[in-house]
Protein backbone atom coordinates (compact mmCIF):
# COMPACT_ATOMS: atom_id res chain seq x y z
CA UNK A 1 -28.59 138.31 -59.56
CA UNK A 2 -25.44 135.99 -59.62
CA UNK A 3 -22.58 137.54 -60.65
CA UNK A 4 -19.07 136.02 -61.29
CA UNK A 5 -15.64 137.75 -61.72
CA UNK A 6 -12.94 135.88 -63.60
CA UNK A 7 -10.04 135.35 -60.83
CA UNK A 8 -7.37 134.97 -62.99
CA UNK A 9 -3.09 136.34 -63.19
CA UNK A 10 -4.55 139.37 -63.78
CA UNK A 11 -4.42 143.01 -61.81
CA UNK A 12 -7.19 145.68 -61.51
CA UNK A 13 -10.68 143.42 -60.76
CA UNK A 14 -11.31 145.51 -57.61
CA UNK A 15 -12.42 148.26 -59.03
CA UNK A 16 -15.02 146.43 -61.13
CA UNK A 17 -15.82 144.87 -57.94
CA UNK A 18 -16.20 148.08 -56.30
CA UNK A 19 -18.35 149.29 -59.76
CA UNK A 20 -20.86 146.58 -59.38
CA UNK A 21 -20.97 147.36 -55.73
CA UNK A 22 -22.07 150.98 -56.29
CA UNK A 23 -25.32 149.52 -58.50
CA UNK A 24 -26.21 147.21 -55.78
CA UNK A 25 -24.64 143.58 -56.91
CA UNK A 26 -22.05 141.92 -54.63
CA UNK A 27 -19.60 139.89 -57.24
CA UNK A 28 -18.44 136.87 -56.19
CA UNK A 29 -14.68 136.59 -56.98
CA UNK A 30 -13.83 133.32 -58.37
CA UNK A 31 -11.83 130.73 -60.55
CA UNK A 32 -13.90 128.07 -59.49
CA UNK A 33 -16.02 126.36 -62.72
CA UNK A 34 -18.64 125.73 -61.12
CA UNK A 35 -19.77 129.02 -60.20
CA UNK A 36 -18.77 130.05 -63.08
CA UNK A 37 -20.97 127.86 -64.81
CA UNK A 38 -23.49 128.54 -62.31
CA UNK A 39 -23.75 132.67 -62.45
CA UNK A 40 -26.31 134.65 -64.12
CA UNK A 41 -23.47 136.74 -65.64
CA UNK A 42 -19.33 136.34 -65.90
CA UNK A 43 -17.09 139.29 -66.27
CA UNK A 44 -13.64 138.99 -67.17
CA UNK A 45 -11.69 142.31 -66.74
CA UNK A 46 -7.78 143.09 -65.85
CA UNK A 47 -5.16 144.71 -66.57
CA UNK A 48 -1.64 142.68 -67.10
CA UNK A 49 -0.15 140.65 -69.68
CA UNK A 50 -1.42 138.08 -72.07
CA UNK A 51 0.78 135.44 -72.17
CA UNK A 52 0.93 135.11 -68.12
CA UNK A 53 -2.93 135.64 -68.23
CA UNK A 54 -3.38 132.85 -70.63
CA UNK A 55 -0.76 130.16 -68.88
CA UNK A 56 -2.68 130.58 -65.71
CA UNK A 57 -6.27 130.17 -67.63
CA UNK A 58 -4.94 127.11 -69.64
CA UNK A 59 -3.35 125.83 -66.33
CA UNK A 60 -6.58 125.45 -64.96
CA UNK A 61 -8.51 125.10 -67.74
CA UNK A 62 -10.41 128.06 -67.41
CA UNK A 63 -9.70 128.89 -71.19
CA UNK A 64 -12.18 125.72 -72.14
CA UNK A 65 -14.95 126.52 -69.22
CA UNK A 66 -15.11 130.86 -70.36
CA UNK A 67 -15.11 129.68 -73.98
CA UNK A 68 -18.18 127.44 -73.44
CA UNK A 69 -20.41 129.85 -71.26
CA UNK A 70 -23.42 130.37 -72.61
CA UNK A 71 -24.75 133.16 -70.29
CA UNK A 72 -23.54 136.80 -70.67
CA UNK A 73 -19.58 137.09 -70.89
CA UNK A 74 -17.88 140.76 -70.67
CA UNK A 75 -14.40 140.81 -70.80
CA UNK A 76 -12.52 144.15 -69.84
CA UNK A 77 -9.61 146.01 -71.09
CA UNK A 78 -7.12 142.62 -71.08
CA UNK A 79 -10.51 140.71 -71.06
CA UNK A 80 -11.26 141.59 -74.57
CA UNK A 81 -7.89 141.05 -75.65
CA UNK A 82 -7.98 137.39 -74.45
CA UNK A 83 -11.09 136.47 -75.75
CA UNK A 84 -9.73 137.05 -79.37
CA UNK A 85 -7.61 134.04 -81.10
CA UNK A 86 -3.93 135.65 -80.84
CA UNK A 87 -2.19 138.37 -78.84
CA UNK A 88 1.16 140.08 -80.15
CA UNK A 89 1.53 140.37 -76.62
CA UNK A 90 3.76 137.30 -75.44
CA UNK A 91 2.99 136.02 -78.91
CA UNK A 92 0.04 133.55 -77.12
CA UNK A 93 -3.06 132.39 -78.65
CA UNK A 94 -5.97 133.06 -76.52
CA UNK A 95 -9.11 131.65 -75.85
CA UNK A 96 -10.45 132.64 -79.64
CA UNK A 97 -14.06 133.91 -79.44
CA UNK A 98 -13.58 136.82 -81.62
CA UNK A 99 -12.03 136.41 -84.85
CA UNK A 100 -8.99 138.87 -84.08
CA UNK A 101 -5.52 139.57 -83.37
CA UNK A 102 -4.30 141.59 -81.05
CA UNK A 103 -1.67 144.21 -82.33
CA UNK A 104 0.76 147.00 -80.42
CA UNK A 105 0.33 150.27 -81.14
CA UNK A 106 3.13 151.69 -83.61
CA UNK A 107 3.68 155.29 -83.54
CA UNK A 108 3.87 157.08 -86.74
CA UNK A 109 4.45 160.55 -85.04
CA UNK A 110 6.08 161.85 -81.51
CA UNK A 111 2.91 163.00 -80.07
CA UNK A 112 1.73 159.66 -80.53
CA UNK A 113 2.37 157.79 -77.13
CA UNK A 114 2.43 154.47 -75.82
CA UNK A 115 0.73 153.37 -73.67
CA UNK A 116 -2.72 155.16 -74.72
CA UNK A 117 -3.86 156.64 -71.51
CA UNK A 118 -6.80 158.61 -71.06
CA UNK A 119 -10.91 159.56 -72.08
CA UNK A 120 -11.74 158.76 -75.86
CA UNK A 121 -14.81 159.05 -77.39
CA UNK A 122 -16.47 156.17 -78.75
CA UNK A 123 -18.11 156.41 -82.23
CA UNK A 124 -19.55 153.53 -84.84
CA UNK A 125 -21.41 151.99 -81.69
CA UNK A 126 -23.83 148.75 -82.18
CA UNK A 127 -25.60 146.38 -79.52
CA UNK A 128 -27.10 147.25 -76.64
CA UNK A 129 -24.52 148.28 -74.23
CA UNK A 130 -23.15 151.31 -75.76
CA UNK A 131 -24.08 154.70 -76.62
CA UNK A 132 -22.60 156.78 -79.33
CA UNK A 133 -20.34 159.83 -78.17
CA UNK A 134 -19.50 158.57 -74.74
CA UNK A 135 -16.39 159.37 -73.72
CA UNK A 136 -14.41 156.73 -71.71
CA UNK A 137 -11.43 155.58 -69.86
CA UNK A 138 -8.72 153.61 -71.90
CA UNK A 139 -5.02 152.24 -70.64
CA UNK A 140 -3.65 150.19 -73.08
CA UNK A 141 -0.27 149.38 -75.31
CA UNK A 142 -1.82 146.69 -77.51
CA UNK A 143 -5.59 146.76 -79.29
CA UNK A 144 -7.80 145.00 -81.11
CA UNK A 145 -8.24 145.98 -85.28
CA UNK A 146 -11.69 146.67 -86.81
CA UNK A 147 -13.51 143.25 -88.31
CA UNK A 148 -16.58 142.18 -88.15
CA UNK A 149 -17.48 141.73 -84.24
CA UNK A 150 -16.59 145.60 -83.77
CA UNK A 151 -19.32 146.75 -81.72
CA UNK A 152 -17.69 150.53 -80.90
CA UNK A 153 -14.96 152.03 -82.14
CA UNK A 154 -12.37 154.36 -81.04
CA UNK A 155 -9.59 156.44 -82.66
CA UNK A 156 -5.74 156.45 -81.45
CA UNK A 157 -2.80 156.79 -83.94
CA UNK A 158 -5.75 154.59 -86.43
CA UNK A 159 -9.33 153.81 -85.74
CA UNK A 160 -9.29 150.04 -83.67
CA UNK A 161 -12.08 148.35 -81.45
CA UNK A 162 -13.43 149.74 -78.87
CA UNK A 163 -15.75 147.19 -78.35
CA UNK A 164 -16.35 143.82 -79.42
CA UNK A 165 -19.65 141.79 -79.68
CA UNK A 166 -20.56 138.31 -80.36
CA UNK A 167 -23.31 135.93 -79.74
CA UNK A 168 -23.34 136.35 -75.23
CA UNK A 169 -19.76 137.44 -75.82
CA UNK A 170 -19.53 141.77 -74.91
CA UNK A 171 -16.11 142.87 -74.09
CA UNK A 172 -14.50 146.04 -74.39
CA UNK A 173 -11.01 147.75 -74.15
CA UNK A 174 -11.91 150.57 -71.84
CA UNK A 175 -12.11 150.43 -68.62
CA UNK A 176 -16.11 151.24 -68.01
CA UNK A 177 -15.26 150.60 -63.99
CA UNK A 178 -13.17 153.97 -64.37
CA UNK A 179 -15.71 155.89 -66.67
CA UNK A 180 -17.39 157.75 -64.22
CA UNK A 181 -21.52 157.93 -65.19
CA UNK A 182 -20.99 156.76 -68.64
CA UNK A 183 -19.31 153.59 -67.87
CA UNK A 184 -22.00 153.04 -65.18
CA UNK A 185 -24.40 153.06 -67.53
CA UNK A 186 -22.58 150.06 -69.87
CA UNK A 187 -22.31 148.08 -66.70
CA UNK A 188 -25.85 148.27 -65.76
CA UNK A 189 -26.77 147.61 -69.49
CA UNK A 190 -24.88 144.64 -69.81
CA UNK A 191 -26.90 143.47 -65.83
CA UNK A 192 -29.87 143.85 -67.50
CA UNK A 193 -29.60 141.95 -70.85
């Protein structure tokens, strides 16, 4: 199987690298469009900031070629955040294939902290990557709301999207690459669709 990485401004791809490694699939690493275009499936993870994510994508136009794959897309933690149609982060659009925007999380008591770190359990799920009452690794400041592409859902300081899910388009705001057996398991669903 061909499998593409989004090279892109953005931190954290080795250790999806090193997740797809463990299940037998050697990525390739790439923001070239053609093998982009070319691969069986496309992931787009990271961890960073939106606005500098999106200025490189636009830059090279990678915005246009991601929003007009039409094999399997999942974008990861800042992924799924840039494949909705605005961030609050940087105040950028983004490349718009969920209808969403992208809020920070506003504390409403002290125990509430930002940035969310650590295992949640997913709930609401739908598709076929995810399994209800997994627990899984999140990092995150900013979040997508519930609507209508919500594929999982997760609750800190209010229930958001833990998962999104349109047409080829799978992305999620946890890092599955860092969820031990359970996040295995979503990686190796989404291979096999």
């Amino acid at each position: 199987m061909n499998v593409a990485i989004v090279k892109y401004n953005a931190g954290n791809i080795y250790s999806v690298v090193n997740a797809l490694r463990r299940l037998g699939v050697e990525p390739v690493l790439t923001d070239d469009v053609e093998l982009l275009q070319k691969a069986d499936r496309v992931l787009f993870p990271g961890q960073g900031e939106a606005r500098g994510a999106m200025e490189y994508l636009k830059a090279r136009r990678l915005d246009e070629v991601i929003r007009n794959l039409k094999q399997p897309v999942f974008g990861i933690c800042v992924g799924q955040q840039l494949l909705c149609q605005h961030s609050e982060e940087g105040d950028v659009d983004c490349i718009g294939i969920f209808d969403a925007q992208v809020k920070r999380f506003s504390p409403t008591r002290h125990e509430d902290k930002v940035p969310c770190m650590g295992w949640n359990k997913l709930f609401d799920t739908k598709g076929p990557l995810f399994t209800e009452n997994e627990y899984v690794y999140f990092v995150h400041s900013y979040y997508v709301p519930l609507c209508a592409e919500t594929a999982a859902v997760a609750d800190y300081i209010q229930p958001y999207s833990a998962a999104l899910q349109k047409d080829n388009f799978y992305a999620c705001q946890f890092h599955p690459e860092k969820s031990g057996r359970a996040g295995e398991q979503i990686i190796k669903h989404f291979l096999e669709l």
